[in-house]
Protein backbone atom coordinates (compact mmCIF):
# COMPACT_ATOMS: atom_id res chain seq x y z
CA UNK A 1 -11.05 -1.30 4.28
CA UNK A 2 -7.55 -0.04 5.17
CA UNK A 3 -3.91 -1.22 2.87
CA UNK A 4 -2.23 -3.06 5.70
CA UNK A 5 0.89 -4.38 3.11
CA UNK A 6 2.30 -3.94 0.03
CA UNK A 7 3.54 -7.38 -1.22
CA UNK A 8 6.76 -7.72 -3.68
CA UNK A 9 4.86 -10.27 -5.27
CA UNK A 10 1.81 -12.74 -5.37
CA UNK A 11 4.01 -15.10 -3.25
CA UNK A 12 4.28 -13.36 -0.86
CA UNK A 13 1.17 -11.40 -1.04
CA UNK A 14 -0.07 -15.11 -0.01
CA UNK A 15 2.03 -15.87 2.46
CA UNK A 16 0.63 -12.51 4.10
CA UNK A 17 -3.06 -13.55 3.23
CA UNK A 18 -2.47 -17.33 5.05
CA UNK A 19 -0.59 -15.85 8.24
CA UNK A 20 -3.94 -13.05 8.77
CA UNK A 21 -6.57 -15.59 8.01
CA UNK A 22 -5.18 -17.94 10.17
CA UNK A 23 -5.88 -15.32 12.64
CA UNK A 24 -9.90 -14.98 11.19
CA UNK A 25 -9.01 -11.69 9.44
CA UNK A 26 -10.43 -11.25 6.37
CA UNK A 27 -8.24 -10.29 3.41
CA UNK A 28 -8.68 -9.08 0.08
CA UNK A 29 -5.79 -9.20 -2.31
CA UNK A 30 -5.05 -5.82 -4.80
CA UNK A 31 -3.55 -6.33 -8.22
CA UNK A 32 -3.69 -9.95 -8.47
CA UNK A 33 -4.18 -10.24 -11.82
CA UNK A 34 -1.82 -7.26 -12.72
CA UNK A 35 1.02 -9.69 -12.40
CA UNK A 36 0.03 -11.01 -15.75
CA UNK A 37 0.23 -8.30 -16.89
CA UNK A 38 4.17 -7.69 -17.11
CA UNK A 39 4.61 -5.50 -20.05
CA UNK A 40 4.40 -1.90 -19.31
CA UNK A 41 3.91 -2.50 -15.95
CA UNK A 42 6.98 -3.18 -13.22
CA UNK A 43 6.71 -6.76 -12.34
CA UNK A 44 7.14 -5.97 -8.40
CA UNK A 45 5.03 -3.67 -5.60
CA UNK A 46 1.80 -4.14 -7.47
CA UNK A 47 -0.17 -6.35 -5.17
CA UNK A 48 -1.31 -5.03 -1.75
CA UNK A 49 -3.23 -6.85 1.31
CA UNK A 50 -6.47 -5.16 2.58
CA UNK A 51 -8.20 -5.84 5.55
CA UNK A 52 -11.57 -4.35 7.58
CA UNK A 53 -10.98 -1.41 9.51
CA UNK A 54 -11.81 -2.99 12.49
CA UNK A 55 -9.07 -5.56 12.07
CA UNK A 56 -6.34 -3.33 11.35
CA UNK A 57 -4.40 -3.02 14.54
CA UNK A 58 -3.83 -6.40 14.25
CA UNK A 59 -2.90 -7.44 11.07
CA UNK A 60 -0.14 -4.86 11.59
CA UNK A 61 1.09 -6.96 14.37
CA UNK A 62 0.66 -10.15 12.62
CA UNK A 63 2.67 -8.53 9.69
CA UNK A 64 5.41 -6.62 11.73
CA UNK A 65 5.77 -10.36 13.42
CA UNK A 66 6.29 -11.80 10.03
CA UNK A 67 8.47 -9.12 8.83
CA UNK A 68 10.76 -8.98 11.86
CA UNK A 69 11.01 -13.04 11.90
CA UNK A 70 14.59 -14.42 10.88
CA UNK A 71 14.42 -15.65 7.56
C-alpha cells in the first residue's frame, strides 16, 4: 500500500475516499479515529488516504484533478 494524500481533515479525507472509489480504487483511511482524539494531538494533517500499489498512478491523477479543480 502506498500514502497517496494527506487529508486536513476527515472531511475531506472523504471527499478523497468517494472521488477514488468512484474510480474502483480501493482506499483505506489513516488516523480516523485520531480526530477524537484532539487533546495533545494537532487537530489537522492526521488522516492520510492509502491505496494498492498497483493503483497508485492513478489515484494521483484523480487527486491532482481534485486538487487543481476551482473551488
Amino acid at each position: 500500500m502506498q500514502r497517496v494524500y494527506q487529508a486536513n481533515d476527515l472531511i475531506e479525507a472523504n471527499i478523497v475516499k468517494g472521488l477514488l472509489e468512484q474510480q474502483h480504487i480501493e482506499t483505506h483511511i489513516s488516523g480516523y479515529f485520531l480526530q477524537g482524539g484532539i487533546g495533545e494531538i494537532p487537530p489537522a494533517g492526521n488522516t492520510s488516504i492509502w491505496v494498492a500499489d498497483n493503483h497508485t498512478d492513478r489515484a494521483l491523477e484523480i487527486i491532482q484533478a481534485y486538487e487543481n479543480s476551482p473551488s
